[in-house]
Protein backbone atom coordinates (compact mmCIF):
# COMPACT_ATOMS: atom_id res chain seq x y z
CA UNK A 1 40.66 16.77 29.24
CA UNK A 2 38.02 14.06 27.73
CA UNK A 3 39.30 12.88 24.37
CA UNK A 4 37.88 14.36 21.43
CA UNK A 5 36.70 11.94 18.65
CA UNK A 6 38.39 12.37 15.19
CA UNK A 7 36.51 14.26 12.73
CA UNK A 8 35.80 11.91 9.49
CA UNK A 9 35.04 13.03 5.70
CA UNK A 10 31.38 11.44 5.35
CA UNK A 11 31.76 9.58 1.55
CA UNK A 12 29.23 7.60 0.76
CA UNK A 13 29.39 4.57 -1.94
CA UNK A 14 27.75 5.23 -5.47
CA UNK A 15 25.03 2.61 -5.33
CA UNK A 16 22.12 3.35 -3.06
CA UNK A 17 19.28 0.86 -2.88
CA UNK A 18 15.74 2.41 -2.22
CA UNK A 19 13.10 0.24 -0.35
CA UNK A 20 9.91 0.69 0.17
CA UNK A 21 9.26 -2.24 2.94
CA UNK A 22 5.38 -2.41 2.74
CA UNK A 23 3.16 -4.84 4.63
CA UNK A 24 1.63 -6.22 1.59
CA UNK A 25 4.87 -5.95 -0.69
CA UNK A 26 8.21 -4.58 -0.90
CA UNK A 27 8.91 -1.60 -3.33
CA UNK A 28 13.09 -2.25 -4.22
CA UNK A 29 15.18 -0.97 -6.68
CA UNK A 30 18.51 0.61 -6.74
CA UNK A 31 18.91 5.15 -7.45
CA UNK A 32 20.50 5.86 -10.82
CA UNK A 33 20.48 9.43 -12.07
CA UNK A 34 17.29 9.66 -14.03
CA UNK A 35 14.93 6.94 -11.70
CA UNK A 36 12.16 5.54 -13.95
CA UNK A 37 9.49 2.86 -12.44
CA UNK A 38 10.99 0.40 -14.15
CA UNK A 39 13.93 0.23 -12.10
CA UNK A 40 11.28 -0.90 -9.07
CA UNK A 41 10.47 -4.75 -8.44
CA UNK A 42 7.68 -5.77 -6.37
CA UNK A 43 8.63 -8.38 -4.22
CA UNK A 44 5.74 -10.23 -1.81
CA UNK A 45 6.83 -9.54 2.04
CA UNK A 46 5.43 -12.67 3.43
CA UNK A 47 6.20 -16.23 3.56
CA UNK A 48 3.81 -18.77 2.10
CA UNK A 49 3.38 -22.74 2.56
CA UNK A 50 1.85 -24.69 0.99
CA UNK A 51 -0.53 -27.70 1.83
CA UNK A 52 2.32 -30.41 1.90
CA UNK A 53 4.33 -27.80 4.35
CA UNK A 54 6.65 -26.29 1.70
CA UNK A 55 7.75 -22.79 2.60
CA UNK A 56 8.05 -20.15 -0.05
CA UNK A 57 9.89 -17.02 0.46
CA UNK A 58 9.86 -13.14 -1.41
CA UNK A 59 9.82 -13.15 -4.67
CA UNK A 60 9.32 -17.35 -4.55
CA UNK A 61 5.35 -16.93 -4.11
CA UNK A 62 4.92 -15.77 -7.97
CA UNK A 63 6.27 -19.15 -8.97
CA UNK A 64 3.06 -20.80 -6.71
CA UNK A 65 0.78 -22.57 -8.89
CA UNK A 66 -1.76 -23.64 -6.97
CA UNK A 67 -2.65 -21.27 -4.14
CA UNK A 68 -5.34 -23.54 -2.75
CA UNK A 69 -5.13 -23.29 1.34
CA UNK A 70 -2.23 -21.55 1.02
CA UNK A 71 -1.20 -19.73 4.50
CA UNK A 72 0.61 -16.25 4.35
CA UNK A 73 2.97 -15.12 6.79
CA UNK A 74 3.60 -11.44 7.38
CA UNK A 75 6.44 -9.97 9.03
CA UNK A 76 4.42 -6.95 8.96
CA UNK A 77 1.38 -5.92 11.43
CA UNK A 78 -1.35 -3.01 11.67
CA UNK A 79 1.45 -1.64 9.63
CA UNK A 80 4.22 -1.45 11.89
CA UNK A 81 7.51 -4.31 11.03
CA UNK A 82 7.36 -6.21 14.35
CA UNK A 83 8.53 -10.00 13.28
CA UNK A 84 12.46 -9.45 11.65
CA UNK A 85 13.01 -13.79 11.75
CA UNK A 86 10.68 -13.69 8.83
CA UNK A 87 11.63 -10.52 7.42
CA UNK A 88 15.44 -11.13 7.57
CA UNK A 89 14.41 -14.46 5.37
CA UNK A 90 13.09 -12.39 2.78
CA UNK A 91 15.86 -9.51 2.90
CA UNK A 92 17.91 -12.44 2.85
CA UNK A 93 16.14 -13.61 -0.34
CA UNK A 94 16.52 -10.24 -1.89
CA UNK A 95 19.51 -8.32 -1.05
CA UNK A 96 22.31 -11.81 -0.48
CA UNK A 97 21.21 -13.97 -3.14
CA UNK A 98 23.18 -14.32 -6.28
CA UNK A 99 20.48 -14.64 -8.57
CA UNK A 100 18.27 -11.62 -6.95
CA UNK A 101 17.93 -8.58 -9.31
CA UNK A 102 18.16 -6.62 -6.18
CA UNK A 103 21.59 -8.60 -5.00
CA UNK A 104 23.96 -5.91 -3.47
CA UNK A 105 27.41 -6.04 -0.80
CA UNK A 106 25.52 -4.33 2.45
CA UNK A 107 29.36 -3.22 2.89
CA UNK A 108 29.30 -0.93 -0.18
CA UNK A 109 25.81 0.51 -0.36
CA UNK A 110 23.44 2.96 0.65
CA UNK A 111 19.99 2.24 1.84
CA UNK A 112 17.08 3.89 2.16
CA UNK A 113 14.07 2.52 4.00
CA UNK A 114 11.07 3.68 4.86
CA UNK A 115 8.57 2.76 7.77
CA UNK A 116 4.91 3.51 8.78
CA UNK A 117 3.97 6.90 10.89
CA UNK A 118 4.30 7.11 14.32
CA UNK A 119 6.36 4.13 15.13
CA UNK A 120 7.18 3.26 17.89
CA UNK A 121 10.62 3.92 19.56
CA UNK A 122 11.48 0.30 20.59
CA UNK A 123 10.65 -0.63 16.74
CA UNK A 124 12.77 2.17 15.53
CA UNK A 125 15.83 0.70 17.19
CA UNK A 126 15.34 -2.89 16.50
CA UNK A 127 14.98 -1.85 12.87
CA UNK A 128 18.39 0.44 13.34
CA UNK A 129 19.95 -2.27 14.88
CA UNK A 130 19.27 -4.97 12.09
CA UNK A 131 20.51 -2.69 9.81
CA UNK A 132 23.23 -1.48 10.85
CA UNK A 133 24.70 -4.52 12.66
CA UNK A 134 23.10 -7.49 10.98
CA UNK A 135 23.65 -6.37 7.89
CA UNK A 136 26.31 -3.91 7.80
CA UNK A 137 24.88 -1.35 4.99
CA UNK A 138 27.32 1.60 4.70
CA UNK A 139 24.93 4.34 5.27
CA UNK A 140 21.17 4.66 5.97
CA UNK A 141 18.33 6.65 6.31
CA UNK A 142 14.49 5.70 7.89
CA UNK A 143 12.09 7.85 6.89
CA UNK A 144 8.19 7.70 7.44
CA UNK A 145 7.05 6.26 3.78
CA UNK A 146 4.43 9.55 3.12
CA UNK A 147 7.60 12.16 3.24
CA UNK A 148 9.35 10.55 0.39
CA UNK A 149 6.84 11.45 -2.26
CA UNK A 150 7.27 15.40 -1.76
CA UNK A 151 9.97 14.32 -4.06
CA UNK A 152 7.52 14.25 -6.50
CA UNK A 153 6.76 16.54 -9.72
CA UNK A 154 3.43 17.54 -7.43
CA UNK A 155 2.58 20.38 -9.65
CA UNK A 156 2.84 18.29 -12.70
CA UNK A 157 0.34 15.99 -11.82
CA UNK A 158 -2.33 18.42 -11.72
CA UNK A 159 -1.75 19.74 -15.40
CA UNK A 160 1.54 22.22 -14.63
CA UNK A 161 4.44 21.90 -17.05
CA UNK A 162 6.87 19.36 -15.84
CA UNK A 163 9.96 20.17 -13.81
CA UNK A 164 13.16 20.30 -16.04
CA UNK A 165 14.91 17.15 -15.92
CA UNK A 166 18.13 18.40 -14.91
CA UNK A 167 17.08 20.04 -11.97
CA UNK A 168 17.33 18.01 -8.34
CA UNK A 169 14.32 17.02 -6.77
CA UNK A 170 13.20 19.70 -4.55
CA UNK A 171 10.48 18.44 -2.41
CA UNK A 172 7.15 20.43 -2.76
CA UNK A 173 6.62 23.13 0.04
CA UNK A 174 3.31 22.18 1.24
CA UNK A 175 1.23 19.14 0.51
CA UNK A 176 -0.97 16.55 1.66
CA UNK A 177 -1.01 12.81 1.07
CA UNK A 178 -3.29 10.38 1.63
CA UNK A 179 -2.25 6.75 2.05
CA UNK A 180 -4.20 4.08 1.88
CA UNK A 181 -2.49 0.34 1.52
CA UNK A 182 -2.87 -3.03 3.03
CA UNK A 183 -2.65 -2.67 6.77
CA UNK A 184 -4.24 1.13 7.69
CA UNK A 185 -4.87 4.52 5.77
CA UNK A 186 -3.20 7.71 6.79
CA UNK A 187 -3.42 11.53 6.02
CA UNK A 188 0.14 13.00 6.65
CA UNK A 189 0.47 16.38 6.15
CA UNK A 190 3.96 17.86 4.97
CA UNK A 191 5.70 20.93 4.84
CA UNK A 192 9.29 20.08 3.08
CA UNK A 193 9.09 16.59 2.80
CA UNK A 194 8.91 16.90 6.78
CA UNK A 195 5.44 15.52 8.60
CA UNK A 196 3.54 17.60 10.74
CA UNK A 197 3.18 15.38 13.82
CA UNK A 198 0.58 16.56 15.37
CA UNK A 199 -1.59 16.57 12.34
CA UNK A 200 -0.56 13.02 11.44
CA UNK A 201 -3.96 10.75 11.53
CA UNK A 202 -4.84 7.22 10.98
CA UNK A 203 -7.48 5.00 10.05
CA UNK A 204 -7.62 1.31 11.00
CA UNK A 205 -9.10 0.62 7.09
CA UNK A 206 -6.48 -0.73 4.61
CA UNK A 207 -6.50 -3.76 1.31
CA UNK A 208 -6.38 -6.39 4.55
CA UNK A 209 -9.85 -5.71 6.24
CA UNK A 210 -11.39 -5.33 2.88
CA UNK A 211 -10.17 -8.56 1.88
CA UNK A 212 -11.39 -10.44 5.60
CA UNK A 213 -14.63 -8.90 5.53
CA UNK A 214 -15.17 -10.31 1.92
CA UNK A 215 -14.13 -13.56 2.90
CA UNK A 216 -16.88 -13.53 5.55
CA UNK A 217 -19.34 -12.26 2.81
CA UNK A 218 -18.95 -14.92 0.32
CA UNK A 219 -18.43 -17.44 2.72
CA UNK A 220 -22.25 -16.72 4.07
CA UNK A 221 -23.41 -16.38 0.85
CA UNK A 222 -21.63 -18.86 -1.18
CA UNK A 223 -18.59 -21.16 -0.19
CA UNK A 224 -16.59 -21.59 2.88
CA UNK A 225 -13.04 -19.18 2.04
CA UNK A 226 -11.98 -17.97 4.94
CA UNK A 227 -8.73 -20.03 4.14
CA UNK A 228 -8.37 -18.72 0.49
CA UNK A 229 -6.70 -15.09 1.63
CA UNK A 230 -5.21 -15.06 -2.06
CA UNK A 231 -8.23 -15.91 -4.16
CA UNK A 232 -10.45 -13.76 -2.53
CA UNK A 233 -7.92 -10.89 -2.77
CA UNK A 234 -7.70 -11.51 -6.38
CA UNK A 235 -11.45 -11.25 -6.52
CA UNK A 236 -11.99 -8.02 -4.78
CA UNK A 237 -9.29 -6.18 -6.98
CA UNK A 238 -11.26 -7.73 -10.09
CA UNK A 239 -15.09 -6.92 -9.04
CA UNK A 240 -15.10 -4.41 -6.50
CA UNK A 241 -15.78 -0.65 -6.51
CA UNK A 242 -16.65 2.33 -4.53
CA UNK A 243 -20.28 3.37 -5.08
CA UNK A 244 -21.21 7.16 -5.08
CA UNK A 245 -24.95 5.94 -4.52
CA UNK A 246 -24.37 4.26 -2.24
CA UNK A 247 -28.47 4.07 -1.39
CA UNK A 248 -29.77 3.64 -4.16
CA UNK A 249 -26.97 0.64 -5.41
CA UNK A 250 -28.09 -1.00 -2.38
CA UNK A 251 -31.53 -1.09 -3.14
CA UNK A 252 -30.73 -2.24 -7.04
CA UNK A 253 -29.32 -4.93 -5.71
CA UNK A 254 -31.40 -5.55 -2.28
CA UNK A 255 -31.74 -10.00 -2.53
CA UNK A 256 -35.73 -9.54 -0.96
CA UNK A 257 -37.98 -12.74 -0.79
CA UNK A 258 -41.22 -10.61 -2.56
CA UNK A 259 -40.59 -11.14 -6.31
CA UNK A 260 -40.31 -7.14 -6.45
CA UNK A 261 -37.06 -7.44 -4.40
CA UNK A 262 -35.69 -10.70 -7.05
CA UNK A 263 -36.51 -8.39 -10.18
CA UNK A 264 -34.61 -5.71 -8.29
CA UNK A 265 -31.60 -7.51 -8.17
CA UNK A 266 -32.02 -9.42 -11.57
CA UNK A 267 -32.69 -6.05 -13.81
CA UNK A 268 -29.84 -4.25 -12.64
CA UNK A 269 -27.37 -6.01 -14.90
CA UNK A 270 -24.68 -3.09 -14.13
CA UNK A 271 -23.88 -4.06 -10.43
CA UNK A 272 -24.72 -7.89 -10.46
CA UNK A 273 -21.74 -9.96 -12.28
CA UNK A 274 -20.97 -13.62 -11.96
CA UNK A 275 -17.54 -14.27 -10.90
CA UNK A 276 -15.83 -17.13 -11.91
CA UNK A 277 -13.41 -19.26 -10.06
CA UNK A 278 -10.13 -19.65 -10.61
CA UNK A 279 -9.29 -23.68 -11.80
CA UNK A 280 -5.18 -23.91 -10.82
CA UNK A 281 -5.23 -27.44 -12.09
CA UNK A 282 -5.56 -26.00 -15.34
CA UNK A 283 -3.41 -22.41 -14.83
CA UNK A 284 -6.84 -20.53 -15.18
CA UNK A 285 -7.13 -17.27 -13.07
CA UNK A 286 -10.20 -16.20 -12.10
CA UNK A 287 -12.49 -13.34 -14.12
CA UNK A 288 -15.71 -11.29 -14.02
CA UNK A 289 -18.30 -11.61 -16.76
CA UNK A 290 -21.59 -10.09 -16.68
CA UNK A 291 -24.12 -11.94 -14.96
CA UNK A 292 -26.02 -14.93 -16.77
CA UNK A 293 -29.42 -15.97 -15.33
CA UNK A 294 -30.34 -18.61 -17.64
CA UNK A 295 -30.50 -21.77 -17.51
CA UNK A 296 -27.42 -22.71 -19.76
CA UNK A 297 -25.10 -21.45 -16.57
CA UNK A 298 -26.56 -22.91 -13.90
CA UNK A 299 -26.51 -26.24 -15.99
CA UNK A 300 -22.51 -25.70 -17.07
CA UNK A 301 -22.02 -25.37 -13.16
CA UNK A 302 -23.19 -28.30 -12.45
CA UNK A 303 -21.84 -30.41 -15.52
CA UNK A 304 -19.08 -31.93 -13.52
CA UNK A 305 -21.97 -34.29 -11.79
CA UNK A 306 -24.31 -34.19 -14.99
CA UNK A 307 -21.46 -34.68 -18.36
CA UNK A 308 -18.08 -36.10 -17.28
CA UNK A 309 -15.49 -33.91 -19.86
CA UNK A 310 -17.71 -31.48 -20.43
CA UNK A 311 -17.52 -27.15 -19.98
CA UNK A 312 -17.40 -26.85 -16.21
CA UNK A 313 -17.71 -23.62 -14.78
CA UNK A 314 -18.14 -22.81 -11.19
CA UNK A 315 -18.89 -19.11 -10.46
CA UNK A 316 -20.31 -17.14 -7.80
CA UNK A 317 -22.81 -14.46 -8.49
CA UNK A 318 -22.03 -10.98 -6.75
CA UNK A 319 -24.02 -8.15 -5.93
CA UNK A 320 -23.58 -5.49 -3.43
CA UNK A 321 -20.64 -7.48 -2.34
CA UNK A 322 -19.26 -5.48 -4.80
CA UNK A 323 -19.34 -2.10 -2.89
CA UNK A 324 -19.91 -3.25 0.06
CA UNK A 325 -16.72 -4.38 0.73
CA UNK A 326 -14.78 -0.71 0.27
CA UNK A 327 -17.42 1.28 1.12
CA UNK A 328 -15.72 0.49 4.42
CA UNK A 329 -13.21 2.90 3.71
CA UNK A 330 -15.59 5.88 3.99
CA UNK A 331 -17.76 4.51 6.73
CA UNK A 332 -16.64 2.12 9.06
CA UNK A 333 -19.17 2.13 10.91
CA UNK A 334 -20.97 -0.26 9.08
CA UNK A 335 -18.58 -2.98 10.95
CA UNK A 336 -19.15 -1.28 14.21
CA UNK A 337 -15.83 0.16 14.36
CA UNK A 338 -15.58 3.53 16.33
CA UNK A 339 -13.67 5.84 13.84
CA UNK A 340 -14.50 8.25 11.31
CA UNK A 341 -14.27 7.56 7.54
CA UNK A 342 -11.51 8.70 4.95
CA UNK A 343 -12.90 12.00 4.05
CA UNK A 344 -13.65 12.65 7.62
CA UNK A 345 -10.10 11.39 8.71
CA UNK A 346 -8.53 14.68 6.16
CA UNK A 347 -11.11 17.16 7.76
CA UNK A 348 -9.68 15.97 11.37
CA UNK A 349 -6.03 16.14 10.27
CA UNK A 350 -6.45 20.12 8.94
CA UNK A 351 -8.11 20.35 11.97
CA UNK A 352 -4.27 20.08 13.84
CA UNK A 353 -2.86 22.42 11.49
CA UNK A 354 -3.00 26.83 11.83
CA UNK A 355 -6.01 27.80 9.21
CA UNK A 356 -3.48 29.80 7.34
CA UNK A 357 -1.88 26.65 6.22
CA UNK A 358 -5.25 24.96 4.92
CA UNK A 359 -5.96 26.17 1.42
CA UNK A 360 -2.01 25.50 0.69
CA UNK A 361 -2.88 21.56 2.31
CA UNK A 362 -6.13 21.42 0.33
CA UNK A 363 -4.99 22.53 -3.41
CA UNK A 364 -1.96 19.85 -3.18
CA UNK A 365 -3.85 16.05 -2.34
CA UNK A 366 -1.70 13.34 -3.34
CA UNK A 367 -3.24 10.10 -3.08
CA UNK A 368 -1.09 7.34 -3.08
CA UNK A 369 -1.55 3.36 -1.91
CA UNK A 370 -3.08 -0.07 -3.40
CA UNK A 371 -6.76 0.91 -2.34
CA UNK A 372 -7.21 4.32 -4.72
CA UNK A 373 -6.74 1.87 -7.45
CA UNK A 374 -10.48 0.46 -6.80
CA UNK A 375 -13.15 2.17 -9.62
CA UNK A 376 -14.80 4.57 -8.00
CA UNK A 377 -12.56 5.19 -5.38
CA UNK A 378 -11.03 8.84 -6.62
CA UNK A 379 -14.09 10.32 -7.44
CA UNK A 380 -16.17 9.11 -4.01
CA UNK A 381 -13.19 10.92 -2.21
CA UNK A 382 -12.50 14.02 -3.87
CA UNK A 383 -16.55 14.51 -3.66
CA UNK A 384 -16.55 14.46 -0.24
CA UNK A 385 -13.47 16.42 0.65
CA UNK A 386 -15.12 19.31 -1.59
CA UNK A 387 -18.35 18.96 0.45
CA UNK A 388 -16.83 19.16 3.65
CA UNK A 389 -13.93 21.64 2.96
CA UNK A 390 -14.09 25.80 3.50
CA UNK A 391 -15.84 26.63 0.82
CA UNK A 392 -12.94 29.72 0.09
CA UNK A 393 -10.51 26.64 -0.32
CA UNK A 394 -9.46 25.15 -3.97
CA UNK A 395 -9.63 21.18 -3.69
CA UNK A 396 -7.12 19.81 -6.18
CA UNK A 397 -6.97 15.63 -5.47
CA UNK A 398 -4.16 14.11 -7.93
CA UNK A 399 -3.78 10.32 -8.33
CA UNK A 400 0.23 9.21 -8.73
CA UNK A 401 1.34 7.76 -11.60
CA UNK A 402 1.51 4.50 -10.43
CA UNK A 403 -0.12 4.45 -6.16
CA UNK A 404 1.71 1.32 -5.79
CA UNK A 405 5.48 2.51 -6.35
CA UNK A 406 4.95 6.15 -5.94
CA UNK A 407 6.81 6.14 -2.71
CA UNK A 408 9.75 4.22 -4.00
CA UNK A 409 10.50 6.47 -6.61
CA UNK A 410 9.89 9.84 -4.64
CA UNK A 411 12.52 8.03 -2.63
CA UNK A 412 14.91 7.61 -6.05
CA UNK A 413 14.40 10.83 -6.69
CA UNK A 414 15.84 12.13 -3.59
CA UNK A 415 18.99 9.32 -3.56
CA UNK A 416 18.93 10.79 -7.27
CA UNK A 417 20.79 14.24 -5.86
CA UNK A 418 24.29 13.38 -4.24
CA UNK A 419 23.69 16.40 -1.47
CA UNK A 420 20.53 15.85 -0.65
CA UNK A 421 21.46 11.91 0.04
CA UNK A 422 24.50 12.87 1.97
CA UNK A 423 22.72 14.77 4.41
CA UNK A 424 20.09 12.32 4.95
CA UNK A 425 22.07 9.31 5.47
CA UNK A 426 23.88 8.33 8.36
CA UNK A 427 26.84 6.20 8.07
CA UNK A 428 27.77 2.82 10.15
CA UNK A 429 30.84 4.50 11.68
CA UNK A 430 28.33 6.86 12.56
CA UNK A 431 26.17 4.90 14.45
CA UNK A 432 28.41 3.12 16.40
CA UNK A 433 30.03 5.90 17.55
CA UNK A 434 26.80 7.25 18.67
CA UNK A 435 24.45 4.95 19.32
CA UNK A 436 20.91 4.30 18.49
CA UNK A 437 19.22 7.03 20.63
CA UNK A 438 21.72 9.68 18.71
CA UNK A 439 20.25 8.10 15.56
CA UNK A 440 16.56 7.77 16.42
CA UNK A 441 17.11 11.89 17.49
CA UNK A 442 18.88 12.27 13.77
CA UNK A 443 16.09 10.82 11.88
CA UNK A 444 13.32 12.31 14.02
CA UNK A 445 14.89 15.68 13.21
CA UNK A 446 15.16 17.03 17.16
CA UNK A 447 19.27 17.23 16.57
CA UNK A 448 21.80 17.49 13.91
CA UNK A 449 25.08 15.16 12.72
């Protein structure tokens, strides 16, 4: 007869460390009963050097000063974790140093990681792998970074009366969120904090194309920064926004040769802003003002060559950069890419669902991600859901808290309640008595522990 394995008591260790590995930055922070955003740090997942070839890692970049030519490093691709020699350097960083306020033995504590939709297998594995045999965490559990905030109070967002706080976290029923970060957007739809798969979409639009296609823009129109990826980033969180006339924006701002087209641009003070540049000699960041046309600006621009030690300002003047930029998001198009916008992307993903589940999908939006944060951006969106929806349907579009650590802490909420953790995780005994394909199966849902 084969041997049968020995049956083991799953316990898990009390400290369970949430993280939300983005491509842009890492969401961390460790469960405690009553999770709060301000147990979440935001830690930079890149590597930076600097001009003299100094390498800064994690949490290191904040301390840059200068950020002048500075080249990032990303471990993370079109969304998807593909480079672990850089990422283990910043785990490292995090999770082994002493004076990390995310330090932690792997030995006795939980994790909780999440990953992009539809990744691939071979990606899956390596990630196990590092995990569980690199590092040595006692238990884990992967989970695509959209299911973690049906943990959420959904109803409560959209004017219900809160959820008490000593009941668990039960994830909502049905609900949609839309994610839109650095690398792509995506529309996942879920029923129990489980994705749909076959309703799962994507779009190819995220913080990081924005971002390159305003570095082309301004380096046309104004200075050469295609190697300034962090003050042009800075500058299209500060001045952009999504336009819901679009049209007629355009032509407020059109930069014609006829003097109609330069009175055009000049009288609509409300879209064209100067934008000055950051000086890091001097610690100054950079800011938007409203735009100056006189005389007095131009000559403070130039008053490095005209009055040594005098006000020196050097600013670029935007216009429909300004909306430009993210209107991207809802048709990209413009760039000659070959997919349909945001709005469009939520009609296609109801489109792989039964009709019975739609009005259910449609009166529970969640909108999470860096990119809803840009003015504009909400109310451009839930517009044109309403527009293109059933007209039987309720559209009800809610904004989290915070977009940026909303996933993190749908994820504390659920490491909040000791049974729903335990029968998430899977511990390293576990896995090595398994295997990663038993795992991947596990966490993909097609077979039980």
């Amino acid at each position: 007869m084969p041997r049968r394995s020995a049956v083991h008591e799953k316990t898990l260790p009390d400290r369970t460390l949430v993280a939300d590995n983005g491509a842009y930055t890492i969401k961390a922070g460790f469960s405690s009963p009553s999770p709060s955003l301000e147990d979440c740090h935001t830690i930079p997942n890149c590597l930076a050097r600097e001009r003299d070839k100094k390498v800064w890692v994690g949490s290191e970049i904040e301390s840059i000063r200068d950020f002048g030519e500075v080249a990032f490093r990303r471990p993370v691709e079109k969304g998807y974790l593909v480079n672990w020699e850089a990422e283990k350097a910043i785990w490292d960083s995090m999770f082994l140093t002493q004076k990390s306020r995310l330090h932690c033995d792997p030995h006795d504590t939980n994790l909780v990681l999440t990953e992009a939709p539809n990744t691939t297998a071979a990606l899956q594995a390596n990630c196990d792998q590092v995990v569980f045999e690199e590092y040595e965490f006692a238990s884990y559990s992967r989970h695509i970074a959209p299911s973690l905030n049906a943990y959420h109070d959904i109803q409560n967002l959209f004017g219900e009366p809160p959820r008490g706080s000593h009941l668990p976290a039960v994830p909502a029923e049905c609900h949609l969120v839309i994610d839109s970060g650095f690398s792509h957007s995506t529309v996942t739809p879920l029923y129990k904090a489980r994705p749909i798969q076959q309703a799962v979409r994507r779009l190819d639009v995220g913080g990081k194309l924005l971002t390159n296609y305003l570095k082309e823009l301004l380096s046309i129109r104004h200075y050469n920064l295609m190697n300034e990826e962090q003050l042009v980033n800075e500058a299209k969180e500060k001045v952009c926004f999504v336009s819901n006339f679009f049209r007629q924006d355009l032509e407020g701002t059109w930069k014609g040769t006829s003097r109609k087209g330069r009175e055009a641009q000049t009288n609509d003070t409300d879209i064209v802003v100067d934008y000055v540049l950051p000086d890091y000699n001097a610690g100054i960041h950079g800011y938007m003002r409203l735009h100056d046309p006189s005389l007095a600006a131009k000559v403070k621009k130039m008053g490095a060559m005209a009055n040594p030690g005098g006000v020196v300002e050097d600013f670029m003047t935007l216009g429909n950069e300004r909306f430009v930029v993210p209107e991207l998001l809802f048709n990209p198009g413009d760039v000659g890419m070959k997919e349909a916008g945001l709005s469009e992307t939520v009609v296609q993903s109801l489109g792989g669902l039964p009709p019975g589940l739609w009005p259910a999908m449609l009166a529970n939006i969640l909108v999470v991600g860096g990119n809803c944060l840009i003015d504009g951006f909400m109310e451009r969106l839930e517009a044109e859901i309403r527009r293109l929806a059933p007209t039987e349907c309720l559209v009800r579009i809610a904004k989290a808290t915070d977009p940026i650590k909303a996933t993190w802490l749908g994820g504390a909420y659920m490491a909040a309640d000791p049974a729903a953790l335990k029968a998430m995780q899977v511990t390293r005994q576990e896995y090595l008595e398994h295997g990663s394909g038993w795992l991947s199966r596990v966490f993909a849902g097609t077979t039980t522990k």
